[in-house]
C-alpha atoms as a PDB file:
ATOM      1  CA  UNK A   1      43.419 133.692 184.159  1.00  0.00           C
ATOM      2  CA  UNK A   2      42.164 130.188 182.628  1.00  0.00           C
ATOM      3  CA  UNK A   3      43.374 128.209 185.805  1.00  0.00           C
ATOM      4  CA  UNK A   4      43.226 130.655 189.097  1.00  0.00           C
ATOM      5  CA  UNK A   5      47.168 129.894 188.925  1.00  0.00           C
ATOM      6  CA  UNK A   6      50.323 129.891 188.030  1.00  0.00           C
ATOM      7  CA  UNK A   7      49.976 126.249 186.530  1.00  0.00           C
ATOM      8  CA  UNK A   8      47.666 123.896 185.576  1.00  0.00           C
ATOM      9  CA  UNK A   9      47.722 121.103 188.463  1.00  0.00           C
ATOM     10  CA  UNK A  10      46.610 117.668 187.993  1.00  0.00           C
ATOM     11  CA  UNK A  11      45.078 115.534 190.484  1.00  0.00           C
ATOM     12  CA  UNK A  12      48.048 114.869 192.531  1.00  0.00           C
ATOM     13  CA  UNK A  13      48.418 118.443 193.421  1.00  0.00           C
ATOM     14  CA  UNK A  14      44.621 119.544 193.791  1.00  0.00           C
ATOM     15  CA  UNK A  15      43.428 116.295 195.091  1.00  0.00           C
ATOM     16  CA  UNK A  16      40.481 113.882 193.397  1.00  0.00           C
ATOM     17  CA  UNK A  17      40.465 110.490 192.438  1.00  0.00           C
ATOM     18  CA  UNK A  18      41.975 108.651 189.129  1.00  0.00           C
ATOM     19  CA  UNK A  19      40.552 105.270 187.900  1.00  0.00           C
ATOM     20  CA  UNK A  20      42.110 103.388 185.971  1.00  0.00           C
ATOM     21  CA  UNK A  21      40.225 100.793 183.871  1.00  0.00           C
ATOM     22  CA  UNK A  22      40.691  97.549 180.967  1.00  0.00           C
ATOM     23  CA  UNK A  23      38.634  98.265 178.554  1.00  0.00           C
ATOM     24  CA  UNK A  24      39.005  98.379 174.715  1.00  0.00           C
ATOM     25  CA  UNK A  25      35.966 101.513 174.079  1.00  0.00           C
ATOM     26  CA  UNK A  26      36.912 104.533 172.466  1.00  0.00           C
ATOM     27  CA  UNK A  27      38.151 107.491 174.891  1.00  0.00           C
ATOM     28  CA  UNK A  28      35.616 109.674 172.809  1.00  0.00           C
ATOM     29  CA  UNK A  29      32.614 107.188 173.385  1.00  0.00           C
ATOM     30  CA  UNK A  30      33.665 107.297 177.378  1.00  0.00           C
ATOM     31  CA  UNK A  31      33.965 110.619 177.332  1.00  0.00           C
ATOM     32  CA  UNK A  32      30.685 111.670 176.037  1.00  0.00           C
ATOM     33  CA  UNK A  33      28.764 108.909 178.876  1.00  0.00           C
ATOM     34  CA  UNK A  34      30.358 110.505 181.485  1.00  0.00           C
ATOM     35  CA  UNK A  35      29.898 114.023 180.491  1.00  0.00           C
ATOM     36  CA  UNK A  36      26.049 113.879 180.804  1.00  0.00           C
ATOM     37  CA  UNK A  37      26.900 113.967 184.627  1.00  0.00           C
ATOM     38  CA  UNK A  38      30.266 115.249 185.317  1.00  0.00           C
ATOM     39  CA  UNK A  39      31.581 118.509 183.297  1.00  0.00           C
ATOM     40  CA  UNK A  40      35.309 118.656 185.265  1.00  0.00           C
ATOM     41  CA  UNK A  41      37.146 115.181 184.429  1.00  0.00           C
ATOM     42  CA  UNK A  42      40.286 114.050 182.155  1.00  0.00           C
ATOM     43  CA  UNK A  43      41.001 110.734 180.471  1.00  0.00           C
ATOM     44  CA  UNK A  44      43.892 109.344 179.696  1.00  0.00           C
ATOM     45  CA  UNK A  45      44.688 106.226 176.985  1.00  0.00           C
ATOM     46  CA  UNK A  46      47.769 103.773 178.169  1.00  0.00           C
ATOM     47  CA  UNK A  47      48.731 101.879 175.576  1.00  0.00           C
ATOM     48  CA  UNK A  48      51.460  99.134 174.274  1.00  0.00           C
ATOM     49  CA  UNK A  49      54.686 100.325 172.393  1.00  0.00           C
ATOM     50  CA  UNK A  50      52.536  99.630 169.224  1.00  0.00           C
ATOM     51  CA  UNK A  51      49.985 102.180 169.796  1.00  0.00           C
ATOM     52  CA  UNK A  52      47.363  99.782 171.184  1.00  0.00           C
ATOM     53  CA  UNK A  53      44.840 100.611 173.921  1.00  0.00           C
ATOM     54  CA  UNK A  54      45.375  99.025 176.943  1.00  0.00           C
ATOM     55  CA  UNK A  55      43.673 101.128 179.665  1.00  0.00           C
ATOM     56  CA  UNK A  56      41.898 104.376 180.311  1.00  0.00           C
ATOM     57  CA  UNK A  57      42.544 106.656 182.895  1.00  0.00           C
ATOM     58  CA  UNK A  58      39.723 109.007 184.595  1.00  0.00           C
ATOM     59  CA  UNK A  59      40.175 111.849 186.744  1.00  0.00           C
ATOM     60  CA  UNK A  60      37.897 113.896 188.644  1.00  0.00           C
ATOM     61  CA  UNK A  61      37.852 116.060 191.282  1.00  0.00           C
ATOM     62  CA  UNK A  62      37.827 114.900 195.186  1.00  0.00           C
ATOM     63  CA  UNK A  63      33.599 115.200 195.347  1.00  0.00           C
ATOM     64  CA  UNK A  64      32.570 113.600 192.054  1.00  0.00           C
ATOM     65  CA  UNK A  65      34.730 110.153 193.008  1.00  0.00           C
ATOM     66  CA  UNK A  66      31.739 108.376 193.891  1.00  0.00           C
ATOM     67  CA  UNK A  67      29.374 109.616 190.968  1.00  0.00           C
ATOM     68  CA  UNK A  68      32.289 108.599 188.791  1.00  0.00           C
ATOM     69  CA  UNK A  69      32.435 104.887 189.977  1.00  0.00           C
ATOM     70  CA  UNK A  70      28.435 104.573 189.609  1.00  0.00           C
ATOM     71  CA  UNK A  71      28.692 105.997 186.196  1.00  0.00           C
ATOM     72  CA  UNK A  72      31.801 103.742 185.306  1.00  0.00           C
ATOM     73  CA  UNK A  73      29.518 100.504 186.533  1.00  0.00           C
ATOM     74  CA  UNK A  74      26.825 101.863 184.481  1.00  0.00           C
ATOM     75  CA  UNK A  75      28.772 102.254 181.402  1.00  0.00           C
ATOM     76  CA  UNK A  76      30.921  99.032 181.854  1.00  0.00           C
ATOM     77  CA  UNK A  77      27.491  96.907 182.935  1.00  0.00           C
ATOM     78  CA  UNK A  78      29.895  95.489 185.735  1.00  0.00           C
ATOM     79  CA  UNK A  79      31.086  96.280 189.250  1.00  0.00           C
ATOM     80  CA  UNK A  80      34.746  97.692 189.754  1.00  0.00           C
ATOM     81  CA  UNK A  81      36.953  95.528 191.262  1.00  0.00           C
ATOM     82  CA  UNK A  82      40.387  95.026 191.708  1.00  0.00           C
ATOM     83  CA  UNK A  83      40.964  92.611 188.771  1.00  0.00           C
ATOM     84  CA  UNK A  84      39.394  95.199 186.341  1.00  0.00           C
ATOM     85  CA  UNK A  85      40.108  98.653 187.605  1.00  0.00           C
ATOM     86  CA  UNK A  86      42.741 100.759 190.097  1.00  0.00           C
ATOM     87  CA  UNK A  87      41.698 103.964 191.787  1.00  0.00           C
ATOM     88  CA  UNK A  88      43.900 106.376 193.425  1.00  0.00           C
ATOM     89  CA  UNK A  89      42.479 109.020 195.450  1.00  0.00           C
ATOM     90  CA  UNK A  90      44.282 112.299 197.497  1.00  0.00           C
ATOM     91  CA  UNK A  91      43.075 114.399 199.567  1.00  0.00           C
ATOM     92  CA  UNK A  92      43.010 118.151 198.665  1.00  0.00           C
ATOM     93  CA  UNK A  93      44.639 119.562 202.245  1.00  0.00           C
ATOM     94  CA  UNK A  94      47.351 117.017 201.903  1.00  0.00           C
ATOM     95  CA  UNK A  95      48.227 117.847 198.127  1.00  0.00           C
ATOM     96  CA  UNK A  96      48.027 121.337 198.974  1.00  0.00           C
ATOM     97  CA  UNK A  97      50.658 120.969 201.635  1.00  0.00           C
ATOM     98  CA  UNK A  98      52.560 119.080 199.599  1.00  0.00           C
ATOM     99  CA  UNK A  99      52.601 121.129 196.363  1.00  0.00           C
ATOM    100  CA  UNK A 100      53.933 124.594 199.009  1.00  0.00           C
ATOM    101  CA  UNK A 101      56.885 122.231 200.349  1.00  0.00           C
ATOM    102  CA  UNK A 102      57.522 121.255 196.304  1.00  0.00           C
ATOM    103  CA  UNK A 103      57.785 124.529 195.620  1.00  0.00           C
ATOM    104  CA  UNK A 104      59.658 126.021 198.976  1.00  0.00           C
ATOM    105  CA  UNK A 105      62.122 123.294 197.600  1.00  0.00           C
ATOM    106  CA  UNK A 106      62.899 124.890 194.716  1.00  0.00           C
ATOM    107  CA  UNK A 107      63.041 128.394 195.906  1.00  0.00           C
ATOM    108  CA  UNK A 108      65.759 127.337 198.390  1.00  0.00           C
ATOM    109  CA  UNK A 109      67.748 125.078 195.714  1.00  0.00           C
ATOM    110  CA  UNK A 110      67.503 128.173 193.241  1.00  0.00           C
ATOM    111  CA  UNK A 111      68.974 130.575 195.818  1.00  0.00           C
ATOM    112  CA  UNK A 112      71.856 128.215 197.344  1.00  0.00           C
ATOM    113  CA  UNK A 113      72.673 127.098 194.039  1.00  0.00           C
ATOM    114  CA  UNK A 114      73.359 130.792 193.050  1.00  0.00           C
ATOM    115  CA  UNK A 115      74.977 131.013 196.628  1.00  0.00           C
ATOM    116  CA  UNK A 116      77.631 128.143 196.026  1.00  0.00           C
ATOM    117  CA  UNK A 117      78.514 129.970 192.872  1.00  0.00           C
ATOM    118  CA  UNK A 118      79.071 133.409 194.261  1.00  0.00           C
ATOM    119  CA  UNK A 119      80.934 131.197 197.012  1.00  0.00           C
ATOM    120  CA  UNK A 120      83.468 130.169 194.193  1.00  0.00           C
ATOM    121  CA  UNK A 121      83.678 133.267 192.504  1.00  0.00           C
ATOM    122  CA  UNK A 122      83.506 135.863 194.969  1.00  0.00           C
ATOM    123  CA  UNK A 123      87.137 136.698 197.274  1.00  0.00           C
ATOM    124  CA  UNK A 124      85.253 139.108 199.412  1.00  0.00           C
ATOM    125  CA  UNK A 125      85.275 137.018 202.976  1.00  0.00           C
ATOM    126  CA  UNK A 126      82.656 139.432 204.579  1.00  0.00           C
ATOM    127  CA  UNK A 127      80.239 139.186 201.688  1.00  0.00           C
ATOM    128  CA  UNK A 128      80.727 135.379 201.730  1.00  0.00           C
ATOM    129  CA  UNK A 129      79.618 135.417 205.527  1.00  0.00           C
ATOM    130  CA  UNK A 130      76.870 137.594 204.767  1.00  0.00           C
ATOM    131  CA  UNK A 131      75.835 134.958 202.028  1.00  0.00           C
ATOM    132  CA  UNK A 132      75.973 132.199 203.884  1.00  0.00           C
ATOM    133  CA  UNK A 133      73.899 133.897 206.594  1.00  0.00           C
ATOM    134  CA  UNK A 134      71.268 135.255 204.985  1.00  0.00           C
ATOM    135  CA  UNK A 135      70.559 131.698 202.703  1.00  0.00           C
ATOM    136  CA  UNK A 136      70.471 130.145 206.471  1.00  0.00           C
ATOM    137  CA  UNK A 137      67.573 132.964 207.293  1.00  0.00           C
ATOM    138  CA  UNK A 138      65.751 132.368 204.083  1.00  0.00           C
ATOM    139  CA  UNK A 139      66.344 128.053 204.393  1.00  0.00           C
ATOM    140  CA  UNK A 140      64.523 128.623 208.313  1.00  0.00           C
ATOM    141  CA  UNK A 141      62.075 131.157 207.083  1.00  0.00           C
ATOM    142  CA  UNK A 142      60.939 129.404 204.243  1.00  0.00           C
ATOM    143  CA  UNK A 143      61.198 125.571 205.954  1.00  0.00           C
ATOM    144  CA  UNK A 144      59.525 127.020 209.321  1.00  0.00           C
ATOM    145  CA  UNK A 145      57.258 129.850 208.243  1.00  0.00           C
ATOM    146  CA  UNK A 146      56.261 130.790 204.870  1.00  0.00           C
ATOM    147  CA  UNK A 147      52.327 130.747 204.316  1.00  0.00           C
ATOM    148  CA  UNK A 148      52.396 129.737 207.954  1.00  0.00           C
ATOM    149  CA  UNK A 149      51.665 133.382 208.871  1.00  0.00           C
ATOM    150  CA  UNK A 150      50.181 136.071 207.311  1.00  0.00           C
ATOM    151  CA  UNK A 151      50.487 135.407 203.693  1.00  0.00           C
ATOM    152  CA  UNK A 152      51.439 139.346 203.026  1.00  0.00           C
ATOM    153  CA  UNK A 153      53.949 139.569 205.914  1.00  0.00           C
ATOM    154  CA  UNK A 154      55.639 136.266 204.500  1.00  0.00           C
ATOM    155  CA  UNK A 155      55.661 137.586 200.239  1.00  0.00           C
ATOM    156  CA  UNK A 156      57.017 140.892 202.221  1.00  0.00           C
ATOM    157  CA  UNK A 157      59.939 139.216 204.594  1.00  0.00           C
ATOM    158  CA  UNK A 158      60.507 136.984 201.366  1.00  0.00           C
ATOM    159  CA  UNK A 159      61.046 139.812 198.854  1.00  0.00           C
ATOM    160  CA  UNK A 160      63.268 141.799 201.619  1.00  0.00           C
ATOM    161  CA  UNK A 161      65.678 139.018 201.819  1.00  0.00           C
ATOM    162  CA  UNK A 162      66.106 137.810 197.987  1.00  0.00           C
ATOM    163  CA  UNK A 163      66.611 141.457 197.144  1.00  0.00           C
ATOM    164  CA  UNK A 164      69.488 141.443 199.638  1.00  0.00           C
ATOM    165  CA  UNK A 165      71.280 138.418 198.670  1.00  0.00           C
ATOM    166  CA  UNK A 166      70.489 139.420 194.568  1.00  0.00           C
ATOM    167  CA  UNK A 167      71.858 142.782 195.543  1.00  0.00           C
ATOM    168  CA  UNK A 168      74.873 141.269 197.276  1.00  0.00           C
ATOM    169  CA  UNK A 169      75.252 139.004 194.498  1.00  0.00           C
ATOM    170  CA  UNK A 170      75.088 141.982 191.721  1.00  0.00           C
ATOM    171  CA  UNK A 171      77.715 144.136 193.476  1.00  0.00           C
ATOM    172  CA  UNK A 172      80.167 141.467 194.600  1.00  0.00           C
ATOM    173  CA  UNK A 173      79.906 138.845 191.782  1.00  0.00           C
ATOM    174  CA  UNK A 174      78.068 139.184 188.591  1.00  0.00           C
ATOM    175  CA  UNK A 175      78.808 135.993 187.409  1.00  0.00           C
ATOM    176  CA  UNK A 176      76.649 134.429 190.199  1.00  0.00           C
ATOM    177  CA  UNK A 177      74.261 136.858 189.470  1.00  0.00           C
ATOM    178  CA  UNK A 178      74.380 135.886 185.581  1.00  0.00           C
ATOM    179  CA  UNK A 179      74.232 131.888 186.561  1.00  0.00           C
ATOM    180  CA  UNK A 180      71.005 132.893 188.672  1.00  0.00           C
ATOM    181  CA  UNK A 181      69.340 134.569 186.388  1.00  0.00           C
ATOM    182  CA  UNK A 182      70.089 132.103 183.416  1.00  0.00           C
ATOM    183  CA  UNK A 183      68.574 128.959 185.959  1.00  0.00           C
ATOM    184  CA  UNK A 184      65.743 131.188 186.457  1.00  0.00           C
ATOM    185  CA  UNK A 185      65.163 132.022 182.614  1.00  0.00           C
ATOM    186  CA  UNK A 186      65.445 128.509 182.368  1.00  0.00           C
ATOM    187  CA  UNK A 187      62.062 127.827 184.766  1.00  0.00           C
ATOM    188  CA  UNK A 188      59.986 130.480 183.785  1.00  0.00           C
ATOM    189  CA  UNK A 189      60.381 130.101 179.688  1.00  0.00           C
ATOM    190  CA  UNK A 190      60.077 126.412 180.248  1.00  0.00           C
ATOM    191  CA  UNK A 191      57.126 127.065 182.699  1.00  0.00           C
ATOM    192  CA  UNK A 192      55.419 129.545 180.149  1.00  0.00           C
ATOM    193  CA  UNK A 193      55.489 126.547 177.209  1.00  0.00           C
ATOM    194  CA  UNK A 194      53.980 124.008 180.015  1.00  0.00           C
ATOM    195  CA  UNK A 195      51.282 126.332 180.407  1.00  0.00           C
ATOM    196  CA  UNK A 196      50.704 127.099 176.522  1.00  0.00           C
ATOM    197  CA  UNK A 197      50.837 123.279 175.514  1.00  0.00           C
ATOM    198  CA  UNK A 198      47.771 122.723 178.485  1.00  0.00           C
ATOM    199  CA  UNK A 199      50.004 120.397 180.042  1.00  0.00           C
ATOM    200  CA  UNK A 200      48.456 119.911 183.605  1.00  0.00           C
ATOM    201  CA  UNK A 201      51.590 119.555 186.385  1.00  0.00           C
ATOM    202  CA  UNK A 202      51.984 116.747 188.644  1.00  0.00           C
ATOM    203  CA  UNK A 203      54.123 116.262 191.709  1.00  0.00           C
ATOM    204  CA  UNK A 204      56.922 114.463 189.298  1.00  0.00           C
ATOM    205  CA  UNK A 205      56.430 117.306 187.117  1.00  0.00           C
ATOM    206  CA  UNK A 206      57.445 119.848 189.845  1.00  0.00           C
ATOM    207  CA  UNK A 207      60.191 118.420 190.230  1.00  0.00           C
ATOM    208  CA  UNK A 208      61.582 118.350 186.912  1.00  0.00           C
ATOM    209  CA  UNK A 209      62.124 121.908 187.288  1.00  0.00           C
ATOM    210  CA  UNK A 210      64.297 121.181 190.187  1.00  0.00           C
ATOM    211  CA  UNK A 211      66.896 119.097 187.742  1.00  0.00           C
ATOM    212  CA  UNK A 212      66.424 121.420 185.467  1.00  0.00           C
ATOM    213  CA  UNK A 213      67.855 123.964 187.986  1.00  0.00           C
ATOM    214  CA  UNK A 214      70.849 121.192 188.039  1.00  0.00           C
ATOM    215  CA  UNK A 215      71.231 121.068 184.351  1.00  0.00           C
ATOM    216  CA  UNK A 216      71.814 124.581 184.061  1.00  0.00           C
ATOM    217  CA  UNK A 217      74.144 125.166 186.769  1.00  0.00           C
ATOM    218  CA  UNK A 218      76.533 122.402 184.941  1.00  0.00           C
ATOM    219  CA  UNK A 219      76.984 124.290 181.450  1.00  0.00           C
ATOM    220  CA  UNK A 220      76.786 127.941 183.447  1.00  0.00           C
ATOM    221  CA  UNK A 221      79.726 127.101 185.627  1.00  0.00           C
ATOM    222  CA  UNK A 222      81.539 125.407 182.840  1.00  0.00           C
ATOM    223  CA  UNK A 223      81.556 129.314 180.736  1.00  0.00           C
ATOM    224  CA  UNK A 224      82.128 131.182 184.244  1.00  0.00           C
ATOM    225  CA  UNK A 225      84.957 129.104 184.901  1.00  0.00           C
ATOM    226  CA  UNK A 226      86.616 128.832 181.781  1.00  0.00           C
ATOM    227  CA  UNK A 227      86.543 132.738 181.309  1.00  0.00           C
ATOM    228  CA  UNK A 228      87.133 133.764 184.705  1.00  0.00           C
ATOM    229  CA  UNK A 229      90.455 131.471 184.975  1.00  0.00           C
ATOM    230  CA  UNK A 230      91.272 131.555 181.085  1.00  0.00           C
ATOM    231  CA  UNK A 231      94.531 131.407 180.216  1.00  0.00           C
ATOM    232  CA  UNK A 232      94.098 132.613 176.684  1.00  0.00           C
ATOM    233  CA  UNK A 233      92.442 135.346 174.510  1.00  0.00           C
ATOM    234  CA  UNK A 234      88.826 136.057 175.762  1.00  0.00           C
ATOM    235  CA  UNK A 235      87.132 134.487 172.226  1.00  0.00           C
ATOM    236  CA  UNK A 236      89.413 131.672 172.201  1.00  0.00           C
ATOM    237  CA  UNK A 237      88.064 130.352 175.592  1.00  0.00           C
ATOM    238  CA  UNK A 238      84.833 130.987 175.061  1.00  0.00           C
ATOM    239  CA  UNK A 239      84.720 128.855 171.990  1.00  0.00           C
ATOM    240  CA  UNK A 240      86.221 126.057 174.033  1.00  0.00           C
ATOM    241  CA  UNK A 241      83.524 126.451 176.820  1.00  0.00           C
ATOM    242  CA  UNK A 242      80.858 126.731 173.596  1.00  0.00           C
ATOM    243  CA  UNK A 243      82.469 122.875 172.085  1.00  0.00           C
ATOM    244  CA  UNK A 244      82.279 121.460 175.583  1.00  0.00           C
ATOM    245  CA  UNK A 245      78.858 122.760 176.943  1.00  0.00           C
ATOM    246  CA  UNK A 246      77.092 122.259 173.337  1.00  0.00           C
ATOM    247  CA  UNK A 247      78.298 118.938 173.567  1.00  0.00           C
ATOM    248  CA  UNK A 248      77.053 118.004 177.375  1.00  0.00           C
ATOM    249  CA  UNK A 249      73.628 119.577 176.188  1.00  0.00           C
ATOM    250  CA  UNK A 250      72.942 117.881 173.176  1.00  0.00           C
ATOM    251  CA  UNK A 251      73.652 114.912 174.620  1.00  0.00           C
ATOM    252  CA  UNK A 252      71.377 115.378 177.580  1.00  0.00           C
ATOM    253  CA  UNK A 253      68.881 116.105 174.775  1.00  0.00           C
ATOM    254  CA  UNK A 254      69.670 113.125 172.521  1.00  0.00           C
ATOM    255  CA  UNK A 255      69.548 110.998 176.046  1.00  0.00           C
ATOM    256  CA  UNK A 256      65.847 112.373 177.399  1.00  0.00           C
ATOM    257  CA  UNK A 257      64.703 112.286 173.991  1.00  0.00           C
ATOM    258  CA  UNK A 258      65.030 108.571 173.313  1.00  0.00           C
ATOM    259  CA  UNK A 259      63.649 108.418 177.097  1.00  0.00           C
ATOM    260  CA  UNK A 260      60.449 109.778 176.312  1.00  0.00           C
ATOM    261  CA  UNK A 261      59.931 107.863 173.033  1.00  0.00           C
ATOM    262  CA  UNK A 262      60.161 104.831 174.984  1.00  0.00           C
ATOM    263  CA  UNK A 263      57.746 105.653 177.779  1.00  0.00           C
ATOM    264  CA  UNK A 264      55.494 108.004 175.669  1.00  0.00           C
ATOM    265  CA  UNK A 265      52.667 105.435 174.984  1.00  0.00           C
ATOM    266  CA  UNK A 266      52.481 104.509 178.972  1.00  0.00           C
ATOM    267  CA  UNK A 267      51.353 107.566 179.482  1.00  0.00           C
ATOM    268  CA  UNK A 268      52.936 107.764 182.855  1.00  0.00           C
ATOM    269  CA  UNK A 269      54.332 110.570 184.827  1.00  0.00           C
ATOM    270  CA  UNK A 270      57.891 109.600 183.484  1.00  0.00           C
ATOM    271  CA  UNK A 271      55.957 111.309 180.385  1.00  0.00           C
ATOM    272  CA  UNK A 272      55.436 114.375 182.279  1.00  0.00           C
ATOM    273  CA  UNK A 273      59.190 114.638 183.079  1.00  0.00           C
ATOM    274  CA  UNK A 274      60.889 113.857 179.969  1.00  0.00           C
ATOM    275  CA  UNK A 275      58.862 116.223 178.539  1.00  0.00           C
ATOM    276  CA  UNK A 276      59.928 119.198 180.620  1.00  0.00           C
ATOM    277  CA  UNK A 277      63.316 118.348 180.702  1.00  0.00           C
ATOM    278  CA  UNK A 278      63.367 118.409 176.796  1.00  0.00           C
ATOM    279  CA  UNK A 279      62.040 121.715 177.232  1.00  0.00           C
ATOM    280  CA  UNK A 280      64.570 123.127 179.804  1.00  0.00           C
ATOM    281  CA  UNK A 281      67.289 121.971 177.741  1.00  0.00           C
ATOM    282  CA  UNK A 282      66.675 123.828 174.894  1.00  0.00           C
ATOM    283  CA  UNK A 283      66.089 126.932 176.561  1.00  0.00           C
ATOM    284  CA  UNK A 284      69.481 126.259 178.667  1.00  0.00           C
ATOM    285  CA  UNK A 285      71.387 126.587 175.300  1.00  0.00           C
ATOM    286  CA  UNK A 286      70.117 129.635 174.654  1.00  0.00           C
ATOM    287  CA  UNK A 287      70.053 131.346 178.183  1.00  0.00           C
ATOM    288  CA  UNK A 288      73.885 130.060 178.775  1.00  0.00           C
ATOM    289  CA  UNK A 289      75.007 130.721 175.359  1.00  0.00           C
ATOM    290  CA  UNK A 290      73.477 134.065 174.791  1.00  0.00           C
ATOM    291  CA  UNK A 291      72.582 135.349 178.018  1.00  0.00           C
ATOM    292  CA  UNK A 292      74.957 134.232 180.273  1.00  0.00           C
ATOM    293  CA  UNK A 293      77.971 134.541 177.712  1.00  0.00           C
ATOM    294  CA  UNK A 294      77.269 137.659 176.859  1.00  0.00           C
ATOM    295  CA  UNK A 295      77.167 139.122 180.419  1.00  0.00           C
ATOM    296  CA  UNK A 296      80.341 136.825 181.328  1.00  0.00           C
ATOM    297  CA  UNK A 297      82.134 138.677 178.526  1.00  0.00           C
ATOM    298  CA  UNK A 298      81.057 142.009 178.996  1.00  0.00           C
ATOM    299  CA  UNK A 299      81.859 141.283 182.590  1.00  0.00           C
ATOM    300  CA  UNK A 300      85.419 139.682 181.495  1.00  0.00           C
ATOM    301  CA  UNK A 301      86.582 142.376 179.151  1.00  0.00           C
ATOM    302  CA  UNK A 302      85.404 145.447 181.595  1.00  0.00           C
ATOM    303  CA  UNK A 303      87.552 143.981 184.153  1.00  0.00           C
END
C-alpha cells in the first residue's frame, strides 16, 4: 500500500541516478537544500571504520538527474567532476527487466530445490519422472514466457503448474513438501521485516534471498535425513540433527554478523546483504526447528 509493491526498490531496480560526492556538510543541511526542489530523493553517509564522514550519496529518480546535478553545483559553489563526485545512472526499462529475471531466478531455484529433495526422498519412479518434467515446463515457461504474454494467462499457467508439482510433492513425499515450505517461510518472514525496517531492495539484495534459499536447504536436509534413515529412537536422532544444525546456524550467524560490522560504515550493498542474511538465519532456526521438525516427526512416527 505505501510502495505500489511487494518491496521497496532502490534505484538499481526502478532506475534514476546516484551521486556520490566529498564533502564534509551535514546530511540534514543537504537534505533540506535539495528538498526546496526535489521531494523523491535518498542520501546516504559513507564513512571510515571510525564513524567519520567521508561521502554522501544522492538518489533520485531517472527525470530529476539533471535538476539534481544543478542543485548539487549550486550547493557545493563548484562544478561536478570526476575528482569530486561519481554518478551512476540506470535506465528504468532495463532495471525493470532485470528485477523480473531476479525474481524468475528465484522462483525456479525455490521449486528445483524442493524438486532435488523429493528426488532423494521419494522411491516412486513415475512421480520422479513426472517431477522432473513438470520443473522442465515451469524452467521454459518461466525463462521463455512469463510476463511475456498476457500477464493473467501467465499468473494462471503459473499457479496450474506449482499446484501440480506441490500436490505431487504432498502426496508422494511430505518431507519435500515440509523443506519447501520451511525455504519459503524463510523468504516471506524475512521479506515482511525488510519491508517493516523501510529497507529499500537492491539487485544484491534480491539475491540474498536466493542464498538464503541455500542456507535453509542445508539444516532442512540435515533433520530429513537423519530421521528418515535413523537408526535409533525417533527423539534421540532428532536431538543429534538439533546439536549439528544449531551449530552450522549459529555459526553462519556469528560469521555474517562480524561481516556486517566490518562493512556497516561503507554503507555499501555488502550492507544490504549481510543484513538479510542475518535475518534469514534466524528465522531458519525457527522454521527448521519447529516447523519442519515437527512435520518430519509427525510424518516419522505415523509411518
Amino acid at each position: 500500500m505505501q510502495t505500489g509493491d511487494i518491496i521497496n526498490k532502490d534505484v538499481s531496480l526502478t532506475g534514476g541516478t546516484s551521486i556520490t560526492i566529498q564533502t564534509e556538510i551535514s546530511v540534514d543541511e543537504l537534505n533540506n537544500f535539495i528538498s526546496k526542489s526535489i521531494t523523491d530523493f535518498d542520501t546516504k553517509t559513507i564513512s571510515d571504520n571510525a564513524g567519520n564522514q567521508l561521502q554522501l550519496m544522492i538518489t533520485v529518480g531517472e527525470s530529476d538527474t539533471e535538476s539534481l546535478e544543478l542543485i548539487l553545483e549550486d550547493f557545493l559553489g563548484e562544478k561536478l567532476t570526476s575528482e569530486n563526485s561519481s554518478k551512476e545512472t540506470t535506465s528504468a526499462s532495463l532495471s525493470s527487466e532485470f528485477f523480473k529475471q531476479l525474481i524468475v531466478a528465484i522462483i525456479l531455484a525455490f521449486f528445483w530445490m524442493a524438486a532435488v529433495v523429493f528426488l532423494i526422498f521419494t522411491k516412486n519412479k513415475k512421480a520422479k519422472f513426472w517431477t522432473i518434467t513438470l520443473n522442465i515446463v515451469l524452467g521454459f515457461f518461466m525463462g521463455k514466457a512469463f510476463l511475456v504474454i498476457n500477464p493473467i494467462l501467465s499468473g494462471v499457467l503459473f499457479l496450474v503448474l506449482a499446484t501440480l508439482l506441490i500436490r505431487m510433492y504432498i502426496k508422494h513425499s511430505l518431507p519435500a513438501f515440509a523443506v519447501m515450505f520451511s525455504a519459503f517461510a524463510d523468504i516471506v518472514m524475512t521479506l515482511a521485516v525488510v519491508n517493516l525496517v523501510g529497507m529499500k531492495l537492491s539487485t544484491a539484495g534480491i539475491v540474498a534471498f536466493l542464498m538464503i534459499i541455500g542456507y535453509s536447504v542445508d539444516t532442512d536436509i540435515l533433520l530429513t535425513t537423519r530421521l528418515l534413515k535413523r537408526k535409533e529412537s525417533v527423539n534421540k536422532s532428532l536431538k543429534g540433527a538439533f546439536d549439528t544444525g544449531v551449530t552450522m546456524t549459529v555459526t553462519s550467524i556469528i560469521a555474517v554478523t562480524a561481516a556486517l560490522i566490518s562493512v556497516y560504515s561503507f554503507n555499501s550493498v555488502l550492507n544490504q546483504i549481510f543484513t538479510i542474511l542475518l535475518i534469514g538465519l534466524s528465522f531458519d532456526l525457527f522454521n527448521t526447528w519447529v516447523t519442519n521438525a515437527s512435520i518430519i516427526k509427525w510424518y516419522v512416527e505415523k509411518k
